[in-house]
C-alpha atoms as a PDB file:
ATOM      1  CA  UNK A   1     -67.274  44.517  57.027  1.00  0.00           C
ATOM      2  CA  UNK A   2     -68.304  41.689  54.756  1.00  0.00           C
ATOM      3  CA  UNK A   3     -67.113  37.900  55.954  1.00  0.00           C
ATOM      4  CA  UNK A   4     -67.137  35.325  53.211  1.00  0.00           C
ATOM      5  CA  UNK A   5     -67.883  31.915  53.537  1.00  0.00           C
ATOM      6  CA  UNK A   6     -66.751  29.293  51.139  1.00  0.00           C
ATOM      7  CA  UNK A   7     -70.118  27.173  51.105  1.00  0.00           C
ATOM      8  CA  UNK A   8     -68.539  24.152  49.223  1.00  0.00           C
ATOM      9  CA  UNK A   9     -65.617  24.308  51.714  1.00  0.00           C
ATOM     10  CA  UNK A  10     -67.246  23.818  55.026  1.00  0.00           C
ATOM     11  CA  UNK A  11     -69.538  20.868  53.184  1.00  0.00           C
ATOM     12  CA  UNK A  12     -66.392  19.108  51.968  1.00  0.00           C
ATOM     13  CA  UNK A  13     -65.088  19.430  55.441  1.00  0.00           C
ATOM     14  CA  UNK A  14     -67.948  17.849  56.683  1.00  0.00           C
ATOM     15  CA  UNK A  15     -68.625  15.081  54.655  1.00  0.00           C
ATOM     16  CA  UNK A  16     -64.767  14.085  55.341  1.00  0.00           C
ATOM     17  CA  UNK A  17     -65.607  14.780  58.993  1.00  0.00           C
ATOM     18  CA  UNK A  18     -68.243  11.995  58.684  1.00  0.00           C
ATOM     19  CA  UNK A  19     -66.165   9.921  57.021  1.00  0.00           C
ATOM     20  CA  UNK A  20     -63.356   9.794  59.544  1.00  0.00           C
ATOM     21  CA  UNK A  21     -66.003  10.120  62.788  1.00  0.00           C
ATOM     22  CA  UNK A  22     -67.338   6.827  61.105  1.00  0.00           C
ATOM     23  CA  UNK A  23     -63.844   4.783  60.681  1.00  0.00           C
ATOM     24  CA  UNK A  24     -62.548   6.369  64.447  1.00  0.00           C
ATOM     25  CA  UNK A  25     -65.650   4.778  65.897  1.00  0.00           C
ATOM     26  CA  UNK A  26     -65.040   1.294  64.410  1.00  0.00           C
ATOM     27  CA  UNK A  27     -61.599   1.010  63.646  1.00  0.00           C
ATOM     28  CA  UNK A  28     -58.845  -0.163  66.630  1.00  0.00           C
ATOM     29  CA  UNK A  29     -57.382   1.831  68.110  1.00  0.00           C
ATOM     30  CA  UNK A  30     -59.262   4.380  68.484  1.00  0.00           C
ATOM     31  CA  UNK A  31     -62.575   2.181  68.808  1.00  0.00           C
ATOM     32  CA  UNK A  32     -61.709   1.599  72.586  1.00  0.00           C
ATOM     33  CA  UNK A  33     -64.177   2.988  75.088  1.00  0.00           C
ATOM     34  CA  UNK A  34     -61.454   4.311  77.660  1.00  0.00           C
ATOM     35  CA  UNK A  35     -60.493   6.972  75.012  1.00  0.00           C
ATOM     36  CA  UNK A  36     -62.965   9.983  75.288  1.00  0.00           C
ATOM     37  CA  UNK A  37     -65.857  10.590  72.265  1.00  0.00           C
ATOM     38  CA  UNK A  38     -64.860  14.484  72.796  1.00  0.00           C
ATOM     39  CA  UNK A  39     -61.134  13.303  72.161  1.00  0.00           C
ATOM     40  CA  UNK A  40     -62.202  11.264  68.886  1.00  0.00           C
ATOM     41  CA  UNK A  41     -64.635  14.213  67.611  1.00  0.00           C
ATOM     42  CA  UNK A  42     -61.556  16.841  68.180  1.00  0.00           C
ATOM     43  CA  UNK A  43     -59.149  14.388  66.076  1.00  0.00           C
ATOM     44  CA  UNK A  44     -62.212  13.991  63.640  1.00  0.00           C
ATOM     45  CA  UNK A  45     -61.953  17.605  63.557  1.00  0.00           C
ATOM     46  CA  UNK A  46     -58.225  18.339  63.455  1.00  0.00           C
ATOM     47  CA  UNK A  47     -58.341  15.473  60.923  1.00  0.00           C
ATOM     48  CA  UNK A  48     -61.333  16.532  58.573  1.00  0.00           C
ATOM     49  CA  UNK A  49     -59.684  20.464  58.451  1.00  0.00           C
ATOM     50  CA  UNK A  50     -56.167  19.308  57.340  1.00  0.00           C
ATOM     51  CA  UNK A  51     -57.571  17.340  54.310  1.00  0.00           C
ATOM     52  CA  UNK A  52     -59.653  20.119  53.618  1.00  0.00           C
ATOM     53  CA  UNK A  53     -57.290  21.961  50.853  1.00  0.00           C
ATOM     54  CA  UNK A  54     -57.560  18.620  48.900  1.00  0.00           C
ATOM     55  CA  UNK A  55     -61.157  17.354  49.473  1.00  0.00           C
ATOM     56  CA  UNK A  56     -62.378  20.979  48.605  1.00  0.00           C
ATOM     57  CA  UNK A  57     -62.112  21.281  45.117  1.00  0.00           C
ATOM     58  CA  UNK A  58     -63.370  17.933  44.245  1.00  0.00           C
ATOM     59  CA  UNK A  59     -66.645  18.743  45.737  1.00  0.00           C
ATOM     60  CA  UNK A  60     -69.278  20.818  43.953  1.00  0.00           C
ATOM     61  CA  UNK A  61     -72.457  22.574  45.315  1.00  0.00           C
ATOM     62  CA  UNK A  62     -75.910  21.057  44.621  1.00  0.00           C
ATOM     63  CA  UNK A  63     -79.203  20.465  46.581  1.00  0.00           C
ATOM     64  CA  UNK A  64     -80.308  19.770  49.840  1.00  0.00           C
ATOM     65  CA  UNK A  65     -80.506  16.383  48.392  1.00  0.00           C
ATOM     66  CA  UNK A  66     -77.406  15.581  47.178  1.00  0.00           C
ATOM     67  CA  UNK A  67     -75.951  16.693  50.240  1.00  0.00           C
ATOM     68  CA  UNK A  68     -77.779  14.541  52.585  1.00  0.00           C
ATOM     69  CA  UNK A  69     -76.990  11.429  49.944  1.00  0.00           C
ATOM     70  CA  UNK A  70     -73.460  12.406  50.555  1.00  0.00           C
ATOM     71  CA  UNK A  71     -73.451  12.268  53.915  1.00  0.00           C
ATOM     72  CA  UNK A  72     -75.201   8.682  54.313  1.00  0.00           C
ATOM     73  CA  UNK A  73     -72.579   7.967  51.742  1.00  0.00           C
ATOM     74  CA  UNK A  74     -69.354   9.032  53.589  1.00  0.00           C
ATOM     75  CA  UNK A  75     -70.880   7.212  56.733  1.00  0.00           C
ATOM     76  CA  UNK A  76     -71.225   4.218  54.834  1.00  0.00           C
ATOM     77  CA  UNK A  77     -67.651   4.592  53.296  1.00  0.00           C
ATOM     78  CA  UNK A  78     -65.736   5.592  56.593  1.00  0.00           C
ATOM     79  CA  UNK A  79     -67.570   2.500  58.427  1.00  0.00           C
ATOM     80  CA  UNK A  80     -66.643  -0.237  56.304  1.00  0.00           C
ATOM     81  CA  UNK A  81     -63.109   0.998  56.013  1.00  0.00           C
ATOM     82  CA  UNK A  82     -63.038   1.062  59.927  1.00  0.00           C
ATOM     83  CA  UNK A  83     -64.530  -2.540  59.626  1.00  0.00           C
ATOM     84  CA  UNK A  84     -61.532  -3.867  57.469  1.00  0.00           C
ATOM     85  CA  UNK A  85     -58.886  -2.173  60.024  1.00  0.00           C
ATOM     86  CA  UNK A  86     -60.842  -4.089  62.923  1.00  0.00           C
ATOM     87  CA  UNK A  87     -61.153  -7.402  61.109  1.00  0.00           C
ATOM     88  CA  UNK A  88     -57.199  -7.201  60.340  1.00  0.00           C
ATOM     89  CA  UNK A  89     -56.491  -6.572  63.857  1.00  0.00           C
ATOM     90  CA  UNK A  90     -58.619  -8.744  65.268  1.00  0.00           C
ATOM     91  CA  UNK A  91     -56.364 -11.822  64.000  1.00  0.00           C
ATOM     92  CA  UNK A  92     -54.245 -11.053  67.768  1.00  0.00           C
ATOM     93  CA  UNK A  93     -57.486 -11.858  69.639  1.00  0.00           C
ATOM     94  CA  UNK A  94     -57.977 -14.719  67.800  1.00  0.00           C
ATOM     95  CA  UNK A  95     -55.156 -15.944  68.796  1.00  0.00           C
ATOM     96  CA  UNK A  96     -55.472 -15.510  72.146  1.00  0.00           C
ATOM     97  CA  UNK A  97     -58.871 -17.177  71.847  1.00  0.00           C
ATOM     98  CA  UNK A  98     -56.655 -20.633  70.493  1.00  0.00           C
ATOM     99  CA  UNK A  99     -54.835 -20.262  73.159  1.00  0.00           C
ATOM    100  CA  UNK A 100     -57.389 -20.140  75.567  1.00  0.00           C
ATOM    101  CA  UNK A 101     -58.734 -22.763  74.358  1.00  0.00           C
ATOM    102  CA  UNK A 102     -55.971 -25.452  73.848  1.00  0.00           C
ATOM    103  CA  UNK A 103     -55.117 -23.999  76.712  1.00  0.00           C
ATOM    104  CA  UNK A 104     -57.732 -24.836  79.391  1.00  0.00           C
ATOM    105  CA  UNK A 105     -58.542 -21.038  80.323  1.00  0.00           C
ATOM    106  CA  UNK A 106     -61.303 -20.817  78.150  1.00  0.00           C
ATOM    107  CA  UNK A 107     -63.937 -21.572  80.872  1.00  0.00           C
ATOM    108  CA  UNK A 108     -62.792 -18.596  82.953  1.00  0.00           C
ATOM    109  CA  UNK A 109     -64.206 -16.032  80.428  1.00  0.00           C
ATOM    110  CA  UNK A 110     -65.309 -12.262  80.945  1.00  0.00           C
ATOM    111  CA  UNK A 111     -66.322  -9.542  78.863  1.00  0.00           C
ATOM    112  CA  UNK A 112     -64.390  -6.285  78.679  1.00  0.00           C
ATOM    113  CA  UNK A 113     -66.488  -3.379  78.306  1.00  0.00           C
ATOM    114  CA  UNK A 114     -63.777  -0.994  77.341  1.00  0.00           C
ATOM    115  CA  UNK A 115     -62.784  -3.184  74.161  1.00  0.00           C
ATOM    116  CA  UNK A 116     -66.068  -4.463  73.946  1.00  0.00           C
ATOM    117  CA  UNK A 117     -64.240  -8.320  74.074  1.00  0.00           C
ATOM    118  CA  UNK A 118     -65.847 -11.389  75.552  1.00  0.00           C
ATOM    119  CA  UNK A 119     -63.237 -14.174  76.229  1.00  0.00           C
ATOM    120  CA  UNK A 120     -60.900 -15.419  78.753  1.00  0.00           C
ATOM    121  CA  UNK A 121     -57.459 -14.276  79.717  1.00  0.00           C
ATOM    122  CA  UNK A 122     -55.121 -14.314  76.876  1.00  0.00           C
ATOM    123  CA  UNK A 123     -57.697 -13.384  74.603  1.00  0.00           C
ATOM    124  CA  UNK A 124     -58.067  -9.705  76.693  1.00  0.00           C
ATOM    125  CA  UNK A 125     -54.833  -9.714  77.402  1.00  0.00           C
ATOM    126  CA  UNK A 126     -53.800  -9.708  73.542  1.00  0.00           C
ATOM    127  CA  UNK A 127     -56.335  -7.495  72.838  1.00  0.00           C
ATOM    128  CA  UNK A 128     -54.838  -4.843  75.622  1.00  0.00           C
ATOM    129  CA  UNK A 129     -51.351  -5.533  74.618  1.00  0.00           C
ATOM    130  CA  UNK A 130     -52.022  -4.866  70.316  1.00  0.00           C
ATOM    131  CA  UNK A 131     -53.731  -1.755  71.690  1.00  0.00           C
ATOM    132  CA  UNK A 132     -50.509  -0.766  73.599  1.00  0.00           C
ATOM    133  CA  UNK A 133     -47.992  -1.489  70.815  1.00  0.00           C
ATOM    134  CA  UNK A 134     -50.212   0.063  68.433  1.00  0.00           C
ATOM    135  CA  UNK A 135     -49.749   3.532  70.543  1.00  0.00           C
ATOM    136  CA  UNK A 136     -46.253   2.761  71.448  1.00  0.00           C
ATOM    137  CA  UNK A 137     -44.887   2.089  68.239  1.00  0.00           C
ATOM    138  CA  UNK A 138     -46.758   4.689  66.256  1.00  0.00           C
ATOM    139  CA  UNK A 139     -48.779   2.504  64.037  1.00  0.00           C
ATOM    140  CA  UNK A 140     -51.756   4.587  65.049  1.00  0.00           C
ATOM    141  CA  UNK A 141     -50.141   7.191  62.675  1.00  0.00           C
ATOM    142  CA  UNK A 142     -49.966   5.045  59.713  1.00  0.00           C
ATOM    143  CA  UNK A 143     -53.928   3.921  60.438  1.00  0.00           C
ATOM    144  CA  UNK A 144     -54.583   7.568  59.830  1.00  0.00           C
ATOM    145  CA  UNK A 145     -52.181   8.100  57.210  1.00  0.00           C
ATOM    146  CA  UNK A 146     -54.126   5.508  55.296  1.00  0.00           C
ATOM    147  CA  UNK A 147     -57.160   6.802  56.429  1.00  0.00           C
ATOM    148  CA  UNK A 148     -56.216  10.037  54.609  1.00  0.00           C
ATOM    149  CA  UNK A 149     -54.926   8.442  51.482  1.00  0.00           C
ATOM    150  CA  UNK A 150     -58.893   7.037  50.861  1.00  0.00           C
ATOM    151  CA  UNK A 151     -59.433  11.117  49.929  1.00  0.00           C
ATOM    152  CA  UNK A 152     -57.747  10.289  46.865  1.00  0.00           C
ATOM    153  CA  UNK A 153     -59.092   6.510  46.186  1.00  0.00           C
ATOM    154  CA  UNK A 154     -62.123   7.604  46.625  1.00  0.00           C
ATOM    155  CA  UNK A 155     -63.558  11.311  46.635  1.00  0.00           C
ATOM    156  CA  UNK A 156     -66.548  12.652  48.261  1.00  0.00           C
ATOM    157  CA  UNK A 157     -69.684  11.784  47.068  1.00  0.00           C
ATOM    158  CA  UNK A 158     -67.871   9.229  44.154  1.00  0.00           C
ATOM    159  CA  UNK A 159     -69.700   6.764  45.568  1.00  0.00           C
ATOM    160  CA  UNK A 160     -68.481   2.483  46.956  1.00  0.00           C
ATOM    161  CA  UNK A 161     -68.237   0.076  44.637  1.00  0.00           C
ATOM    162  CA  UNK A 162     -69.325  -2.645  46.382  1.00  0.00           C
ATOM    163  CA  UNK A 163     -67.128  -5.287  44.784  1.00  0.00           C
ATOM    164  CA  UNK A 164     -63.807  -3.806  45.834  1.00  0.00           C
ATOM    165  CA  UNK A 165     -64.930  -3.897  49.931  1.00  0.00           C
ATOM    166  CA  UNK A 166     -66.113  -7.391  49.237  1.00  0.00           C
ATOM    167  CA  UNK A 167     -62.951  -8.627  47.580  1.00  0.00           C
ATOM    168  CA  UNK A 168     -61.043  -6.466  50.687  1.00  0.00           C
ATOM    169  CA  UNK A 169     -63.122  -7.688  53.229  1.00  0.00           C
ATOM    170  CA  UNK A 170     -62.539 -11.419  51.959  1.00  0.00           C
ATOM    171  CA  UNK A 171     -58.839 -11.224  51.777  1.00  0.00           C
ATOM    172  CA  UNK A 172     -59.215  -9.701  55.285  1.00  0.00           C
ATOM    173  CA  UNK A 173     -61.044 -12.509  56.817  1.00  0.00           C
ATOM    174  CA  UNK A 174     -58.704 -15.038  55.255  1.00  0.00           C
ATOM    175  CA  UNK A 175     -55.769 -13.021  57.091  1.00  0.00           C
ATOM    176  CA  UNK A 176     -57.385 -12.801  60.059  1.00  0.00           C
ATOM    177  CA  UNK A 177     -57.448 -16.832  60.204  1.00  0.00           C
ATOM    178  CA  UNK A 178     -54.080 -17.616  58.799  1.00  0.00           C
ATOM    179  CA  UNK A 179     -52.608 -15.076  61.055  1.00  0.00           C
ATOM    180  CA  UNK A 180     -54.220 -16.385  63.949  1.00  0.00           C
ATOM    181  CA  UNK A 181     -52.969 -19.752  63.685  1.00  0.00           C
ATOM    182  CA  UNK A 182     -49.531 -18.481  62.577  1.00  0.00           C
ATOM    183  CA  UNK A 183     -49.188 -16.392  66.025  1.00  0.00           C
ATOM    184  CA  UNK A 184     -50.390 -19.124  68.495  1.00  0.00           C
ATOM    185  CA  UNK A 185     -49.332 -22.000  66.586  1.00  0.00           C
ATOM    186  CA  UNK A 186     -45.952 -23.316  68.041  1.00  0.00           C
ATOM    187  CA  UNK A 187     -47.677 -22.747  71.329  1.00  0.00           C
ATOM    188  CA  UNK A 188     -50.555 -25.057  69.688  1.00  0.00           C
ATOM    189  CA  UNK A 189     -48.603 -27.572  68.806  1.00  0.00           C
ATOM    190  CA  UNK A 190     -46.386 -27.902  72.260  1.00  0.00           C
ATOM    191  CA  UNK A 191     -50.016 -28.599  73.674  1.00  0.00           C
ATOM    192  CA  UNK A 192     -51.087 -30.790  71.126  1.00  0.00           C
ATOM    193  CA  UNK A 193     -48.422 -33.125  71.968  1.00  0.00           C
ATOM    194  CA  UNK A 194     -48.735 -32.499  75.472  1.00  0.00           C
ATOM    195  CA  UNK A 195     -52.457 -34.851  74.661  1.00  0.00           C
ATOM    196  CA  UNK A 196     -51.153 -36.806  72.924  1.00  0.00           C
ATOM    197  CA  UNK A 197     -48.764 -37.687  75.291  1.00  0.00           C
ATOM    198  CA  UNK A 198     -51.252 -37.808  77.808  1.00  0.00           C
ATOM    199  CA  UNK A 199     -53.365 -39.915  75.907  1.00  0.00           C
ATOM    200  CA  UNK A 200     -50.448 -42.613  75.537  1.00  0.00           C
ATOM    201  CA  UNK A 201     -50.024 -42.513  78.889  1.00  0.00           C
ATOM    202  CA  UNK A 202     -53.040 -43.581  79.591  1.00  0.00           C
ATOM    203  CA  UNK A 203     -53.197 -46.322  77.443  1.00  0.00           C
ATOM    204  CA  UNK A 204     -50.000 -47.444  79.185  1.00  0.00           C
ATOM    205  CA  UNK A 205     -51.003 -46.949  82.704  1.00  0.00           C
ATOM    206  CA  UNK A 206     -54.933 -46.935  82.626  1.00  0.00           C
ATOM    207  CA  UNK A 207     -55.003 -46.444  86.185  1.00  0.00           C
ATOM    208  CA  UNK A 208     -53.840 -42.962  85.686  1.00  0.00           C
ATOM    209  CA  UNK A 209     -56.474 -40.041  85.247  1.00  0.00           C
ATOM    210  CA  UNK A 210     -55.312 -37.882  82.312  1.00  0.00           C
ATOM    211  CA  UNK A 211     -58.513 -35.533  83.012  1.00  0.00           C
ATOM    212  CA  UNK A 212     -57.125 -34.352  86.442  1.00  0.00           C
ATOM    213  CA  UNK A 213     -53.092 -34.568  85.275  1.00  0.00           C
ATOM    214  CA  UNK A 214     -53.749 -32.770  81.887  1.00  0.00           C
ATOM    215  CA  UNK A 215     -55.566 -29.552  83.254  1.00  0.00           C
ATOM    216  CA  UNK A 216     -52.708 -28.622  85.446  1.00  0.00           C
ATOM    217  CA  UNK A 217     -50.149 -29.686  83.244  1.00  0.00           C
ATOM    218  CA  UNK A 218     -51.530 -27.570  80.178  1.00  0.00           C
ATOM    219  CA  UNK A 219     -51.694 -24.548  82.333  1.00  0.00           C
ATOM    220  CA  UNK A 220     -48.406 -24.555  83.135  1.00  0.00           C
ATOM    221  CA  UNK A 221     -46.674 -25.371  79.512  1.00  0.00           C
ATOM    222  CA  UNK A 222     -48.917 -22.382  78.543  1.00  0.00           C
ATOM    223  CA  UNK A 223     -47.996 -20.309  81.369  1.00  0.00           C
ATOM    224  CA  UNK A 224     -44.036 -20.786  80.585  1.00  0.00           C
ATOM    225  CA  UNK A 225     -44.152 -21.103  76.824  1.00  0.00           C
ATOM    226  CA  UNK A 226     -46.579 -17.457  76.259  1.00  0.00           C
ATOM    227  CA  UNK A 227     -43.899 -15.664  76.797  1.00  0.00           C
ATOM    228  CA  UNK A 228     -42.696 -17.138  73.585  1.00  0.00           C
ATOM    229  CA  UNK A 229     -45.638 -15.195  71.619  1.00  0.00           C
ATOM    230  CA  UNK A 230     -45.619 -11.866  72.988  1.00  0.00           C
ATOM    231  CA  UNK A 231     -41.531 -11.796  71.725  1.00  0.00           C
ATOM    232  CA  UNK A 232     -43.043 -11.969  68.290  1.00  0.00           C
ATOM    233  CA  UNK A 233     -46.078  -9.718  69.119  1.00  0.00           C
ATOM    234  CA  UNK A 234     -44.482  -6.316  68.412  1.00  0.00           C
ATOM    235  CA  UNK A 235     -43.205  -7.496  64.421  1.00  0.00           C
ATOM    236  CA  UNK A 236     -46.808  -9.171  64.267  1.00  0.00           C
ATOM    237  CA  UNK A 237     -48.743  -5.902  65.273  1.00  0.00           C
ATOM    238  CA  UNK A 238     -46.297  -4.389  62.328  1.00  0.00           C
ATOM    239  CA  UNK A 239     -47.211  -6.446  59.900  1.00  0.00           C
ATOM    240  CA  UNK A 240     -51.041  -5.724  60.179  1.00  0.00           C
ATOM    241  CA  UNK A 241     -50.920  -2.486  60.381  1.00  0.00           C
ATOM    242  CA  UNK A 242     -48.987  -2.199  56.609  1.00  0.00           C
ATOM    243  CA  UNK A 243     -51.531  -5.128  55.677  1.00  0.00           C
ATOM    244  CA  UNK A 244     -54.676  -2.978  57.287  1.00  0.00           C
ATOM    245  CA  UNK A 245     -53.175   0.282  55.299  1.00  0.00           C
ATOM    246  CA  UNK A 246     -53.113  -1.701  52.483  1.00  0.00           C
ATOM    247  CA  UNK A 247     -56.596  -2.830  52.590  1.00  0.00           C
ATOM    248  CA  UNK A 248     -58.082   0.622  53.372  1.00  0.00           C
ATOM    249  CA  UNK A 249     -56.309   2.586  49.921  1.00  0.00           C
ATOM    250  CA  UNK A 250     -56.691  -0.096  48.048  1.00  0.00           C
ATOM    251  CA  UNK A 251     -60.670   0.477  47.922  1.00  0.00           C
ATOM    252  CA  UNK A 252     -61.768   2.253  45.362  1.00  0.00           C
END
C-alpha cells in the first residue's frame, strides 16, 4: 500500500498557516490574551486547510531556500495585515482615552493584561465592549473573510510591495484619529463648555474655586452623558470592520 503525499500541497498549507497564525496574533479580536493560543493555532489550522484548494496551485516546488524565504515572507505579510486591522480598531480606545481625559478619569489608570491596554476606565471599558460587539455581531467573520480574500491579492511567496502597506497604513492612522474624535466628540464638547463655563464663573465670583467644583462636576456630565456613546458604539464597530476589510484586500 503506497500513500501519496502532495509535497507542494502541505507547503502551501503552511505558508498560509503562517500567514494567518501571524495576523490572529496581532489583529483584534483574536489578539486578546483570554482566548487560548491552542484555540488560535486550531482556527489557524481549520483556516489554512480550507484555503488550501486555492493557495495550492499557485505555489510551485523549489529549494530549501526558497521555502524558508517564503515563510519569513508570509510572516511578514500576515503581521502587517494584522497591524492595519488593530490600528483601525484601535480608533474606539482612542476615544475612550479623550474621554478620560476631558473627563478627569485619566489619573486613575491601569493596565489590562488580557488586551494588553494601559489607560483609565473608559478607555478599557471601550476596548472590552468593541471586543464584545465584534463577537456578538459577527464582524469577527468578515475579519476572516478578508483575511482570506488576501490569498488572491496577494499569493504565496509574490512577495509585499511596500508602498501599498504604507499608503494603507497611512489612511489607517488618519482614520483612527478622525474616528476618534468623531465618537467622543459631542461628549467633548458638553465638557468643553462645562470649562468654559467654569472659567466665567470664576471671573464673576473669584471667590469661588473652579479646581474643586469642576472635578466633580465633569465626572458627573460624563457619567450621565456616556451613555450617549455606547448607543452609537454598535454602527461605529460596523463601520470599521468594512473599513478594516477594506484595508486588508486592498494590499497588493
Amino acid at each position: 500500500m503506497e500513500l501519496l503525499l502532495d509535497q507542494a500541497r502541505i507547503e502551501a498549507v503552511m505558508l498560509a498557516g503562517v500567514r494567518i497564525v501571524a495576523f490572529l496574533v496581532i489583529a483584534p479580536p483574536f489578539s486578546y490574551r483570554a482566548i487560548p493560543a491552542r484555540v488560535k493555532a486550531m482556527l489557524a489550522v481549520s483556516l489554512a486547510l480550507a484555503v488550501s484548494p486555492q493557495v495550492a496551485g499557485a505555489w510551485e516546488l523549489g529549494g530549501t531556500g526558497r521555502y524558508i524565504g517564503a515563510l519569513l515572507l508570509e510572516l511578514v505579510v500576515g503581521a502587517a495585515l494584522g497591524f492595519l486591522v488593530l490600528v483601525v480598531f484601535s480608533a474606539i480606545q482612542a476615544a475612550g482615552s479623550l474621554i478620560d481625559l476631558f473627563g478627569g478619569f485619566s489619573l486613575s489608570q491601569a493596565f489590562d493584561p488580557q488586551s494588553m491596554v494601559n489607560g483609565a476606565q473608559f478607555t478599557r471599558l471601550f476596548q472590552l465592549t468593541a471586543l464584545t460587539l465584534l463577537f456578538t455581531s459577527d464582524g469577527y467573520q468578515l475579519i476572516i473573510t478578508g483575511l482570506m480574500r488576501t490569498f488572491s491579492a496577494l499569493p504565496l511567496g509574490a512577495g509585499l510591495d511596500l508602498t501599498e502597506p504604507v499608503d494603507a497604513l497611512t489612511r489607517a492612522v488618519t482614520g483612527l484619529f478622525l474616528a476618534s474624535v468623531q465618537i467622543a466628540g459631542p461628549l467633548i464638547v458638553v465638557l468643553f463648555l462645562a470649562d468654559v463655563g467654569l472659567g466665567l464663573l470664576t471671573r464673576v465670583a473669584p471667590a469661588l474655586n473652579a479646581l474643586a467644583l469642576g472635578f466633580p462636576l465633569k465626572i458627573f456630565i460624563t457619567l450621565s452623558l456616556v451613555g450617549v456613546v455606547f448607543v452609537a458604539l454598535p454602527r461605529v464597530v460596523s463601520t470599521l470592520g468594512d473599513n478594516a476589510v477594506r484595508l486588508v484586500t486592498g494590499v497588493g
